[in-house]
N, C-alpha and C. Protein backbone atom coordinates (compact mmCIF):
# COMPACT_ATOMS: atom_id res chain seq x y z
N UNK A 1 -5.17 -30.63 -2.03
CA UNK A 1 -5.03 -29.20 -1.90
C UNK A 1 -6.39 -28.53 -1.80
N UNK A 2 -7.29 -28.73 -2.18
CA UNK A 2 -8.76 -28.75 -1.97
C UNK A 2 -9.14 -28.49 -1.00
N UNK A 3 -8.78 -29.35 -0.57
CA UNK A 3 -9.62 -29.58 1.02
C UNK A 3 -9.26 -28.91 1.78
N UNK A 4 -7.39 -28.26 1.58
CA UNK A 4 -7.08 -27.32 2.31
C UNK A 4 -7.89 -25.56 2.13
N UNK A 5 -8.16 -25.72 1.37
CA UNK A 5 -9.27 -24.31 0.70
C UNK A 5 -10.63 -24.14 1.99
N UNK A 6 -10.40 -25.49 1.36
CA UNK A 6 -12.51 -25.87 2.11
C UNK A 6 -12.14 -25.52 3.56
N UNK A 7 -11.89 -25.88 4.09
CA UNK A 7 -11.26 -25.51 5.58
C UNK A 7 -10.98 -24.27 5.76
N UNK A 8 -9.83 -23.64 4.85
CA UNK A 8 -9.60 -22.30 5.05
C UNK A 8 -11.44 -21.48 5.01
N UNK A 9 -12.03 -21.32 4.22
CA UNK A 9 -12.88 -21.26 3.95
C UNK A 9 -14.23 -21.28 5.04
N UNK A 10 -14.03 -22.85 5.37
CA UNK A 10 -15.02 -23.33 6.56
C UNK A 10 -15.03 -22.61 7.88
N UNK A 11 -13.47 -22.28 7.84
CA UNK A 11 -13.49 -21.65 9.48
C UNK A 11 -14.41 -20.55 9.33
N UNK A 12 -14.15 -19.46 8.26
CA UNK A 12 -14.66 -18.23 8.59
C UNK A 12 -16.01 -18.45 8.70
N UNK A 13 -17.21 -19.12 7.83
CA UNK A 13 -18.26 -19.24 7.36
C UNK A 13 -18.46 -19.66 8.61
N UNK A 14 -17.79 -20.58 9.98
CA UNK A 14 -18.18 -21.33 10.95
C UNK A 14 -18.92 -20.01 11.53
N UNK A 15 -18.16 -18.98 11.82
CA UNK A 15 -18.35 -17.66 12.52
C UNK A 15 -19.11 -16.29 11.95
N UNK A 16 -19.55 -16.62 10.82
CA UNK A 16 -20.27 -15.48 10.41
C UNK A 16 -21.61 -16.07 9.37
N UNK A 17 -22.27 -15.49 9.26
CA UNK A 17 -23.73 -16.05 8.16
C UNK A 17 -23.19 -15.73 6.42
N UNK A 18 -22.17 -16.21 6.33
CA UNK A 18 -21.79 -16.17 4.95
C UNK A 18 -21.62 -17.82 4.41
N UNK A 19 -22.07 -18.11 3.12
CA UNK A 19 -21.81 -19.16 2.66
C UNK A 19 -21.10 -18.58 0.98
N UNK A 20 -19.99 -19.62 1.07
CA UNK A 20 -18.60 -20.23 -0.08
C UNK A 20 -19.14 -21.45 -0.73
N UNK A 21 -19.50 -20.92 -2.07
CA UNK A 21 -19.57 -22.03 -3.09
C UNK A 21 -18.98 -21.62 -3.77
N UNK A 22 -18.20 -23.18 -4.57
CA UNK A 22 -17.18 -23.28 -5.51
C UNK A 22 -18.27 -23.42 -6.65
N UNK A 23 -17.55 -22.88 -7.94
CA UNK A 23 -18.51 -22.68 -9.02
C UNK A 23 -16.86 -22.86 -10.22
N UNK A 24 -17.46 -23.70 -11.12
CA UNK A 24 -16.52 -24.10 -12.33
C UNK A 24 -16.87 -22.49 -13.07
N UNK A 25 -17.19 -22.06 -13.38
CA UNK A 25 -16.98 -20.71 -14.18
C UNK A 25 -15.95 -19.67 -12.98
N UNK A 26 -14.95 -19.64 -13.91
CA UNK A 26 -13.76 -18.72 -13.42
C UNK A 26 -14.29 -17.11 -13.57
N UNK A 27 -14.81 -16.94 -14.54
CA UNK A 27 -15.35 -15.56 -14.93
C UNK A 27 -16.69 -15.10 -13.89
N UNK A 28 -17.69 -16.01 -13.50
CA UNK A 28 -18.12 -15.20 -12.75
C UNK A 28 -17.88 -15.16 -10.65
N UNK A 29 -16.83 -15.71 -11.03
CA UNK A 29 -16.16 -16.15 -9.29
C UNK A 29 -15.82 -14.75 -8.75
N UNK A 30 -16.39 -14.95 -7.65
CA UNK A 30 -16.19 -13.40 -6.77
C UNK A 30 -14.91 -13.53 -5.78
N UNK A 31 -14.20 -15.09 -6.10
CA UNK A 31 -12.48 -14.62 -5.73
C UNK A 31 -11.99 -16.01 -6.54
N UNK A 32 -10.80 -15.23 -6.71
CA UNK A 32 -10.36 -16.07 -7.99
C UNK A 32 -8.64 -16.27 -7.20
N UNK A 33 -8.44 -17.99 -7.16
CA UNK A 33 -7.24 -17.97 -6.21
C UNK A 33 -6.24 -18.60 -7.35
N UNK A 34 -4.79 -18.44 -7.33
CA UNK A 34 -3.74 -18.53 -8.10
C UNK A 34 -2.45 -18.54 -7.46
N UNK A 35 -1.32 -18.91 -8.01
CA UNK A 35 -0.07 -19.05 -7.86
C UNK A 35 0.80 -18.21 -8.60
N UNK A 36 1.54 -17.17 -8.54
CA UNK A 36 1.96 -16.13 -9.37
C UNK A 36 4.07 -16.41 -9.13
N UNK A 37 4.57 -15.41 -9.84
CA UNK A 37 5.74 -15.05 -9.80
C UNK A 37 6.16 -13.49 -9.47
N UNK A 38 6.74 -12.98 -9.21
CA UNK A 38 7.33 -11.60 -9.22
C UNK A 38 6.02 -10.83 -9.46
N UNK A 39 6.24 -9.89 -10.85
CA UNK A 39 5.36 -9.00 -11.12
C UNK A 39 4.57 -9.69 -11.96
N UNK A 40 3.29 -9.89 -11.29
CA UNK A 40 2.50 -10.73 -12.30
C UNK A 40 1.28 -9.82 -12.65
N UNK A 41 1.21 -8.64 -12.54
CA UNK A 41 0.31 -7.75 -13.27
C UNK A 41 -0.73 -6.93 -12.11
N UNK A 42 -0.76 -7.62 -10.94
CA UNK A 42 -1.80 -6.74 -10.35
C UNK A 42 -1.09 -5.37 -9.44
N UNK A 43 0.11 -5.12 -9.60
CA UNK A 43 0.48 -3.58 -8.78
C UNK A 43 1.41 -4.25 -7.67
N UNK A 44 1.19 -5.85 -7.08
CA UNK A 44 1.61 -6.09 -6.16
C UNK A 44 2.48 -7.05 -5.99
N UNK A 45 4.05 -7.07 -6.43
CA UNK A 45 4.90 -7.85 -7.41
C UNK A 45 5.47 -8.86 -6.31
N UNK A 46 5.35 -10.10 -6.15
CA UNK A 46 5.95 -11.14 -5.37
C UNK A 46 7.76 -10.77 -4.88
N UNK A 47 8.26 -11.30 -4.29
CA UNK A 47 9.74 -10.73 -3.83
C UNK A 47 10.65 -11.76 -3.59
N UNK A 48 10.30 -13.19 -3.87
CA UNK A 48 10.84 -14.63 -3.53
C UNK A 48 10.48 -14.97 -2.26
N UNK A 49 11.99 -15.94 -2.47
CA UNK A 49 11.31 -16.92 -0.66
C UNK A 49 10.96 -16.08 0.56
N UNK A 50 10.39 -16.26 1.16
CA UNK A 50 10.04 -16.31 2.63
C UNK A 50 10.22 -14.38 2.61
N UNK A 51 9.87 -13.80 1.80
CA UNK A 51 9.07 -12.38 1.77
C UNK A 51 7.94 -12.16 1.82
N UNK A 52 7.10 -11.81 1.17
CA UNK A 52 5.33 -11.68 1.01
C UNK A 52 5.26 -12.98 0.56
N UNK A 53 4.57 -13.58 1.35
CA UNK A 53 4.09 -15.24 1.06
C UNK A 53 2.93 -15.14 0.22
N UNK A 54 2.09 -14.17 0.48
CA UNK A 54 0.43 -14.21 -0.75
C UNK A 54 0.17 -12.57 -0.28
N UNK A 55 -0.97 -12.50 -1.20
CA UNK A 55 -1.79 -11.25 -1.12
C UNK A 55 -3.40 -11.64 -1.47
N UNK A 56 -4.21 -10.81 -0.55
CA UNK A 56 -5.33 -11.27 -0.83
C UNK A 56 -6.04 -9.57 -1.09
N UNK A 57 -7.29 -9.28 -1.92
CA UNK A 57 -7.46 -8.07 -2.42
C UNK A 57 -8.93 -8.02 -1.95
N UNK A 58 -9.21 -6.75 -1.04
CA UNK A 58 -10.49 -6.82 -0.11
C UNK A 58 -11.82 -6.63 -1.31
N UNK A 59 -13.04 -7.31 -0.19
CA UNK A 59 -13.88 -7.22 -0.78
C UNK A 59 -14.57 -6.73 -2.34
N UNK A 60 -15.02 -7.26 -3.16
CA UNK A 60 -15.61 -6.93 -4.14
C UNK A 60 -14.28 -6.90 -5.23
N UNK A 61 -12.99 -7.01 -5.00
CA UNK A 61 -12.07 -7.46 -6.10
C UNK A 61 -11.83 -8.31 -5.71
N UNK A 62 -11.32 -9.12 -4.98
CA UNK A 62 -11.66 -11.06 -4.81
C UNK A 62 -10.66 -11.53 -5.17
N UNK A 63 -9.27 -10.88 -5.49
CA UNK A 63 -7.96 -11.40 -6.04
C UNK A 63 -7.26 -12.23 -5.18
N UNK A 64 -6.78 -13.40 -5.26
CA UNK A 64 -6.46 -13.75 -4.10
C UNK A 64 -4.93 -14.71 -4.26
N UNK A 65 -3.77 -14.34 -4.21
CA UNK A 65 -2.40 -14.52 -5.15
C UNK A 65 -1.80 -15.21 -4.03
N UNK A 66 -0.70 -16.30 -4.25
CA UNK A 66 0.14 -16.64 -3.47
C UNK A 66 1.38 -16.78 -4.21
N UNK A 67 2.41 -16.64 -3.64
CA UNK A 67 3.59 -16.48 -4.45
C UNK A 67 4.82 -17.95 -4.66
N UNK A 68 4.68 -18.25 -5.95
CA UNK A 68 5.44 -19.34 -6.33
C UNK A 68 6.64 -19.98 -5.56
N UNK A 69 7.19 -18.97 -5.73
CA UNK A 69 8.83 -19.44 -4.72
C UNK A 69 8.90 -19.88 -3.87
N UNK A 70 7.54 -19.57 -2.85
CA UNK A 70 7.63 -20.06 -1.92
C UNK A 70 7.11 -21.62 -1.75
N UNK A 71 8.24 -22.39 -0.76
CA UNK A 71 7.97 -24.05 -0.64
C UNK A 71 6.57 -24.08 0.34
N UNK A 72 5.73 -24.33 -0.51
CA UNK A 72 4.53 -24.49 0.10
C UNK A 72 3.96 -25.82 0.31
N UNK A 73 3.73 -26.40 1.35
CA UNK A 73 3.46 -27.81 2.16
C UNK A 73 1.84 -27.66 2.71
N UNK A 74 0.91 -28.99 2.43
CA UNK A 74 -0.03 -29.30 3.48
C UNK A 74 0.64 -30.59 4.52
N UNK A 75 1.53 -30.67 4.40
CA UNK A 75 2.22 -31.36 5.22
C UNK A 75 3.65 -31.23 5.90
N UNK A 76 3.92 -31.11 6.95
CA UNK A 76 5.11 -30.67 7.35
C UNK A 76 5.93 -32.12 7.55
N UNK A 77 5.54 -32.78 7.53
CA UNK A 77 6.21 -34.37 7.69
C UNK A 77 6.70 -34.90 6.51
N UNK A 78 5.94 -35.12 5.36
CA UNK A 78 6.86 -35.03 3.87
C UNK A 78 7.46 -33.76 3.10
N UNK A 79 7.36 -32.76 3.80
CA UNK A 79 7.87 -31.50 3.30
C UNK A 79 9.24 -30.96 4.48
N UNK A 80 10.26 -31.89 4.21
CA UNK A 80 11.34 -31.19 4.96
C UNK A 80 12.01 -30.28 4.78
N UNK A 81 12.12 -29.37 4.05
CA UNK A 81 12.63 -28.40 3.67
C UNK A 81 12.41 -27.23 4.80
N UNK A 82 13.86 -26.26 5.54
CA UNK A 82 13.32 -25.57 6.80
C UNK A 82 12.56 -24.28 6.10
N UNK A 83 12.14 -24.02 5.39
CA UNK A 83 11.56 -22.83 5.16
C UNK A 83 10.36 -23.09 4.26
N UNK A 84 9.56 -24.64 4.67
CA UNK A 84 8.41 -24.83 3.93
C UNK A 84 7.34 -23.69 4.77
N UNK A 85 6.14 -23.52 4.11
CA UNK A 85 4.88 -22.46 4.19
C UNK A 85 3.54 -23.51 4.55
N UNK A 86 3.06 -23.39 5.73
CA UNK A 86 2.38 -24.28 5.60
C UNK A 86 1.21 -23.28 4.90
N UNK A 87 0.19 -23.90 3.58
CA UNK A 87 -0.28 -23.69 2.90
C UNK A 87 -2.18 -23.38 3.39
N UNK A 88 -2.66 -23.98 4.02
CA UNK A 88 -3.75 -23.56 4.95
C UNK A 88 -3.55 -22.75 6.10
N UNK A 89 -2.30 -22.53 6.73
CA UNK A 89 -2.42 -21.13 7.67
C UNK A 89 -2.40 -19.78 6.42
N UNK A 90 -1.51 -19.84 5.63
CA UNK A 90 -1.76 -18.55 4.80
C UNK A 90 -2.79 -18.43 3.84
N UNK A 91 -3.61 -19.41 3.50
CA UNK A 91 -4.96 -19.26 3.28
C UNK A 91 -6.06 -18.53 3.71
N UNK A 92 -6.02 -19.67 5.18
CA UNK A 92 -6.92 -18.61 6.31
C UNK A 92 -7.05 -17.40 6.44
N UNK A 93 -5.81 -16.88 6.49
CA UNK A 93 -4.93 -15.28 6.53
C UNK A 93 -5.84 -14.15 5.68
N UNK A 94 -5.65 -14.95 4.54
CA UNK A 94 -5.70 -13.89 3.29
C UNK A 94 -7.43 -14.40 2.87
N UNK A 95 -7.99 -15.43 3.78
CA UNK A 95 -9.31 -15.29 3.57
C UNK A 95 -10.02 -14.12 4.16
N UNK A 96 -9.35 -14.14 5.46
CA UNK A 96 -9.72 -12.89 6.49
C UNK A 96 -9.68 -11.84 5.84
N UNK A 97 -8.48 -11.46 5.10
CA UNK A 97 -8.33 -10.39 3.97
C UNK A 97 -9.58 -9.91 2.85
N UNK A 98 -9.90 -11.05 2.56
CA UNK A 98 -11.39 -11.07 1.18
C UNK A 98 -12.28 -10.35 2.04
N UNK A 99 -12.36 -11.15 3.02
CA UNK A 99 -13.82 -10.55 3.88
C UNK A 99 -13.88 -9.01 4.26
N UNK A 100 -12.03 -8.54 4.48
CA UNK A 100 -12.38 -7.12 4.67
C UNK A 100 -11.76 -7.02 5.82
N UNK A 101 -11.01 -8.13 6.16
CA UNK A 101 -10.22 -7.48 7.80
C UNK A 101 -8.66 -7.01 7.45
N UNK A 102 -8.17 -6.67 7.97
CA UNK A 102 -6.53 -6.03 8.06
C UNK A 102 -5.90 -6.90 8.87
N UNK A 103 -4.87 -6.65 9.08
CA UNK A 103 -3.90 -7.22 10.37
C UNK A 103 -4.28 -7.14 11.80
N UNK A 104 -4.23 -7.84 12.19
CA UNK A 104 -4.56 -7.44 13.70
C UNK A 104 -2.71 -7.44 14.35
N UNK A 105 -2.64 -7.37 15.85
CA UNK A 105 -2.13 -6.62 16.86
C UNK A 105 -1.41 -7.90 17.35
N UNK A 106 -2.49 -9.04 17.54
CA UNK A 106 -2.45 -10.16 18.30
C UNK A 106 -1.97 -11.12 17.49
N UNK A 107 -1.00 -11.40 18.67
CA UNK A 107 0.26 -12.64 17.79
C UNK A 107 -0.70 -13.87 17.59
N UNK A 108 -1.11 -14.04 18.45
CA UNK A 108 -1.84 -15.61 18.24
C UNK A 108 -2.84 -15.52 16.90
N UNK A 109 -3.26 -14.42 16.80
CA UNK A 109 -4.38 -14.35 15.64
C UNK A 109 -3.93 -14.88 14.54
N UNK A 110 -5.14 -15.16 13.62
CA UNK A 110 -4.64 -15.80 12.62
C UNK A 110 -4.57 -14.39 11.25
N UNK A 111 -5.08 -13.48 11.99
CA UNK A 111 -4.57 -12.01 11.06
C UNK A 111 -3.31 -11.16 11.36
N UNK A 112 -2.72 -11.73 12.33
CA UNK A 112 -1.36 -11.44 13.08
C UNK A 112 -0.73 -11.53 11.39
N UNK A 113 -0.05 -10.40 11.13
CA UNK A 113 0.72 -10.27 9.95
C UNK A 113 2.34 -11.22 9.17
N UNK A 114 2.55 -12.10 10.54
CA UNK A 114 3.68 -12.85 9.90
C UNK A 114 3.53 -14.48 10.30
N UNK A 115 4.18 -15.06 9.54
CA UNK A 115 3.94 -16.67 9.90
C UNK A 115 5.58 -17.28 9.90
N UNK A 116 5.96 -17.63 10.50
CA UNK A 116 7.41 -18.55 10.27
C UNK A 116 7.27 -19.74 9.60
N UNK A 117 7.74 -20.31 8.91
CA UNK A 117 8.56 -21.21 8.30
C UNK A 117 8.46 -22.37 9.18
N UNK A 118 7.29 -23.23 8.80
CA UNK A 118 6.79 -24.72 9.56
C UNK A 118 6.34 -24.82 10.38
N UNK A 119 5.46 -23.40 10.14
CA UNK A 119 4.46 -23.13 11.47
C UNK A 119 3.42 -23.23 10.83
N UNK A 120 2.19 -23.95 11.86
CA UNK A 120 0.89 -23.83 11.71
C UNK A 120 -0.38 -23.36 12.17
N UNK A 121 -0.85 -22.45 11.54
CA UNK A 121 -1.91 -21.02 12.20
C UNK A 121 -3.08 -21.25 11.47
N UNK A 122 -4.08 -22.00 12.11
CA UNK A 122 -5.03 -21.87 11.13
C UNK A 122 -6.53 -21.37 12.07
N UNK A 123 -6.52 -21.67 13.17
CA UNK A 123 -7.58 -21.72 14.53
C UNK A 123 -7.91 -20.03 14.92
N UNK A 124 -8.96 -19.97 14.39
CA UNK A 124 -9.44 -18.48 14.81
C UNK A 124 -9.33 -17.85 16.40
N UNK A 125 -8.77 -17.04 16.29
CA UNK A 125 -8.56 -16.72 17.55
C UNK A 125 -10.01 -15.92 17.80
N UNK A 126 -10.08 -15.22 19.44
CA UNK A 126 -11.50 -14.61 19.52
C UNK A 126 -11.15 -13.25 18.75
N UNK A 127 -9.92 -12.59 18.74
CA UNK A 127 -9.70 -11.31 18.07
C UNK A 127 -10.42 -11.25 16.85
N UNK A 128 -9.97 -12.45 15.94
CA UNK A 128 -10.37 -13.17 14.33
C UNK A 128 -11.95 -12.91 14.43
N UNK A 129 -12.53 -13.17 15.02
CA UNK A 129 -13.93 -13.45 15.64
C UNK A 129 -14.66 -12.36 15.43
N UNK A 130 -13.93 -11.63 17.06
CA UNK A 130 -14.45 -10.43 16.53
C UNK A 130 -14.91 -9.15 15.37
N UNK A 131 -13.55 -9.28 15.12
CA UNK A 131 -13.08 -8.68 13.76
C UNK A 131 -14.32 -8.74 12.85
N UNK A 132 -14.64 -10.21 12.30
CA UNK A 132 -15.31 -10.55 11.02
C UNK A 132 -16.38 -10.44 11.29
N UNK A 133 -17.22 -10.64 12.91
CA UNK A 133 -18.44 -10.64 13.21
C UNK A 133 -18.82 -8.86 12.80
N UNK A 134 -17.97 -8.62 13.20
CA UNK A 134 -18.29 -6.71 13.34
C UNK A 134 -19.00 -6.18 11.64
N UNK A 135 -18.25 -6.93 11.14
CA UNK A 135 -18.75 -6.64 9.82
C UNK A 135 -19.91 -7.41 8.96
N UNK A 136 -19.93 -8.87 9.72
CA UNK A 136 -21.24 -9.84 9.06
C UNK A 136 -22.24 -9.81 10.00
N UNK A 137 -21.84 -9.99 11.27
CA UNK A 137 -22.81 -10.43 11.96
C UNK A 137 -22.46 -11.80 12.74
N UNK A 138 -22.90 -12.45 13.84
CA UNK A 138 -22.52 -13.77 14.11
C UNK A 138 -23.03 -14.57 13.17
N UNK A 139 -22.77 -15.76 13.13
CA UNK A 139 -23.39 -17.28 12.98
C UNK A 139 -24.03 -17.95 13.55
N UNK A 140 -25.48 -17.58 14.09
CA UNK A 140 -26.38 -18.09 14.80
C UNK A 140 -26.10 -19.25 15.58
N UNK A 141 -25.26 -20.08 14.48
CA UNK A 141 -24.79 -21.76 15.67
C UNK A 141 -23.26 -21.70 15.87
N UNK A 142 -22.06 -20.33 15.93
CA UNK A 142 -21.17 -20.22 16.40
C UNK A 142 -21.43 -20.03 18.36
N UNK A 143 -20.66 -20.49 18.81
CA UNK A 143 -20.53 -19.83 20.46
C UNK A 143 -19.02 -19.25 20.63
N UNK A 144 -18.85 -18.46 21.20
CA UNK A 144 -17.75 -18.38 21.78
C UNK A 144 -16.84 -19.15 22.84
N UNK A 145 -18.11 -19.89 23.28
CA UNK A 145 -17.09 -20.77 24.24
C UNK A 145 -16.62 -21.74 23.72
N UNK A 146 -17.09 -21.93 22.28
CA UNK A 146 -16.31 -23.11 21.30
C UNK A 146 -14.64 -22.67 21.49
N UNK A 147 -14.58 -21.48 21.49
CA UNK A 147 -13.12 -21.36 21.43
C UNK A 147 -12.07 -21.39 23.13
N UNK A 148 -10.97 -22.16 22.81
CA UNK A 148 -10.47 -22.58 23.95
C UNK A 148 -10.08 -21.41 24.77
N UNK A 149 -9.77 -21.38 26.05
CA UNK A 149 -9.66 -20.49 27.21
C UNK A 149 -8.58 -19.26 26.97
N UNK A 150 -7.67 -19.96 26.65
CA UNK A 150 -6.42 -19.74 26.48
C UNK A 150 -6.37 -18.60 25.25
N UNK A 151 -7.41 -18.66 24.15
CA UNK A 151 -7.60 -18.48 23.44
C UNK A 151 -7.96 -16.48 23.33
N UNK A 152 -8.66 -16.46 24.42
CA UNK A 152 -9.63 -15.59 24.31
C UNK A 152 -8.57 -13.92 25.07
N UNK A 153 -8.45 -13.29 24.07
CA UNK A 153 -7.52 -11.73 24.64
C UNK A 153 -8.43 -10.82 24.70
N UNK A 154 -7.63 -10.05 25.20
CA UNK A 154 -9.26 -8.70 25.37
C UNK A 154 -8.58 -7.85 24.33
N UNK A 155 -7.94 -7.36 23.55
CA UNK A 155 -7.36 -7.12 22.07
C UNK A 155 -8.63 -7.01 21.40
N UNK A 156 -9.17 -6.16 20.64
CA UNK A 156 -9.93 -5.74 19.51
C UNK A 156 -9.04 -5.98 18.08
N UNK A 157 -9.96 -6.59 17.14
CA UNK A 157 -9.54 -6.72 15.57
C UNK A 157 -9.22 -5.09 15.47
N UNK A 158 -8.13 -4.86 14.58
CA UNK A 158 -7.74 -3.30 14.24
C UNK A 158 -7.87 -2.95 12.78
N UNK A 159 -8.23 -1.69 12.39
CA UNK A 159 -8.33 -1.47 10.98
C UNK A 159 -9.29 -2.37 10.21
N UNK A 160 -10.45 -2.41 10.61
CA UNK A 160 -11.60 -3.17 9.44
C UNK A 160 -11.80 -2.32 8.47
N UNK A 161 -11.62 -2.69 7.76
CA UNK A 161 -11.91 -1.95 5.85
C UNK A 161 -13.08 -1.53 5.25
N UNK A 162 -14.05 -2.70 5.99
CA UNK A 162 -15.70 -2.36 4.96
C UNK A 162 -16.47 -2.55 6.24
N UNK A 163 -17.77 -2.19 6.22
CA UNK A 163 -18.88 -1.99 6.17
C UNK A 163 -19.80 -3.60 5.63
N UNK A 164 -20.51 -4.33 5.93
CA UNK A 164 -21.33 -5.04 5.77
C UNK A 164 -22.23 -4.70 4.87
N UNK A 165 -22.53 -5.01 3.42
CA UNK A 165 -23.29 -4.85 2.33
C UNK A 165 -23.91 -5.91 1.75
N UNK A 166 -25.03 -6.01 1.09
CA UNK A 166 -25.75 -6.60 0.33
C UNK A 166 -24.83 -8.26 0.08
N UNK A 167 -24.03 -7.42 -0.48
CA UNK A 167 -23.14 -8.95 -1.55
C UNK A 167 -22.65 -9.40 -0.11
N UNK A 168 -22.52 -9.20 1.17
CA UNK A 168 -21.57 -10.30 2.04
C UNK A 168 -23.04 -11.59 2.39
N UNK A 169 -23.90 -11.82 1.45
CA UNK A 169 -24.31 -12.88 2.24
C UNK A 169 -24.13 -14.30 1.83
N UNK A 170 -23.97 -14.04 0.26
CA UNK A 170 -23.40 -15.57 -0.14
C UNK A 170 -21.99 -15.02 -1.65
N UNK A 171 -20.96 -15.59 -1.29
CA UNK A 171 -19.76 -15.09 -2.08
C UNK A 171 -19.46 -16.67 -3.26
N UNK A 172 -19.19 -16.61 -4.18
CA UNK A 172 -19.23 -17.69 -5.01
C UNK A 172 -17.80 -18.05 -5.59
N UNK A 173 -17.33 -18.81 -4.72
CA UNK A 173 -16.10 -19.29 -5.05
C UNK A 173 -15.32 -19.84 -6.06
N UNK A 174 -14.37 -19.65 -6.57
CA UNK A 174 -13.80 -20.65 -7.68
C UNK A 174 -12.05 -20.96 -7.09
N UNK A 175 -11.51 -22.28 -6.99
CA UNK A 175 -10.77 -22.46 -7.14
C UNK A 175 -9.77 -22.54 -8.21
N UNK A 176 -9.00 -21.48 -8.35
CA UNK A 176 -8.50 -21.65 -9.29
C UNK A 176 -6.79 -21.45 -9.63
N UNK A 177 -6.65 -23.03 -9.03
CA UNK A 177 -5.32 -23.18 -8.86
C UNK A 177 -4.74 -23.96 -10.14
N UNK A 178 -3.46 -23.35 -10.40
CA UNK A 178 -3.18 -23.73 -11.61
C UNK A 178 -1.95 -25.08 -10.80
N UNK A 179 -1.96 -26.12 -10.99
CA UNK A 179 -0.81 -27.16 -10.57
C UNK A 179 0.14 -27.17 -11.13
N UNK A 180 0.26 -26.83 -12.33
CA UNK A 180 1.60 -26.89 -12.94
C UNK A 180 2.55 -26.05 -12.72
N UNK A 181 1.79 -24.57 -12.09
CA UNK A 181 2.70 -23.52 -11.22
C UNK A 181 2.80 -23.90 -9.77
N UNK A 182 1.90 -24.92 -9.12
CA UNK A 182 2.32 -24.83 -7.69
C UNK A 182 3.44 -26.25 -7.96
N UNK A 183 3.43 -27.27 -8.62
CA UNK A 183 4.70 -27.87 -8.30
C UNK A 183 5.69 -27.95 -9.33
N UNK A 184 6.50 -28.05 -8.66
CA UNK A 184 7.61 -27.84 -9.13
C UNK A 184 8.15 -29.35 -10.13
């Protein structure tokens, strides 16, 4: 499950001059990730299956919740169940979220606001791109032509939240997944 983080994680950092370190102190982690139920205290109360899959809380509160009920899979091949979540597309999602982006417009995006049930979204689209660059800056060794043809819409990221500040240049991660709430 790790590794699915690191990835979520990796994509964005691929595309912008931000670096994600994981740090064992939970208290001073500038996003703190978890598995919740219903109303679990932050204002923004889970709703069961296949409703709000996670919530992620922009910049500088770092909250970053996914919701229990839901059958969440890094694998769709031992996870048969039709309404498994694959667990690194809604990562990605709600990483985009930390950084400060909103929903975008564009279905293919990986900020496109809904995901189905054994689908897998994890590949930045150029919208994604845009979006996050607007606010960091590129990644000196990102290209755009890394991204495939097919790929590329003339669609603008919509609703960016922040402004580029001081703290976006290195964010200090903590994983902090509790296992005994993600399985069952």
């Amino acid at each position: 499950m790790k590794s699915v983080f690191e990835r979520g994680f990796s994509r964005w950092a691929s595309v912008i001059p931000v670096n994600f370190t994981e740090t064992e102190d939970f208290g001073s982690a500038d996003i703190k990730i978890g598995f919740y139920s219903g109303d679990h205290g932050d204002g923004e109360p889970f709703d069961g299956v296949l409703g709000v899959l996670a919530h992620a809380f922009s910049p500088q509160n770092g909250r970053f919740h996914f919701d229990r009920a839901e059958t969440w899979t890094v694998d769709f091949e031992s996870e048969k169940s039709r309404v498994a979540i694959d667990l690194e597309s809604v990562a990605t999602h709600e990483i985009g979220h930390i950084l400060g982006l909103a929903h975008s417009s564009v279905k293919e995006a990986v900020m496109y606001p809904s995901l189905s049930p054994r689908r897998k979204k994890v590949d930045l689209k150029r919208d994604d791109v845009e979006g996050v660059q607007a606010l960091y800056g590129p990644n000196p060794n990102f290209k755009f032509s890394s991204l495939m043809e097919s790929d590329i819409s003339s669609n603008r990221a919509v609703g960016l939240q922040i402004r580029p500040s001081r703290w976006a240049t290195t964010l200090v991660v903590v994983v902090a997944l509790i296992f005994s709430l993600w399985t069952r």
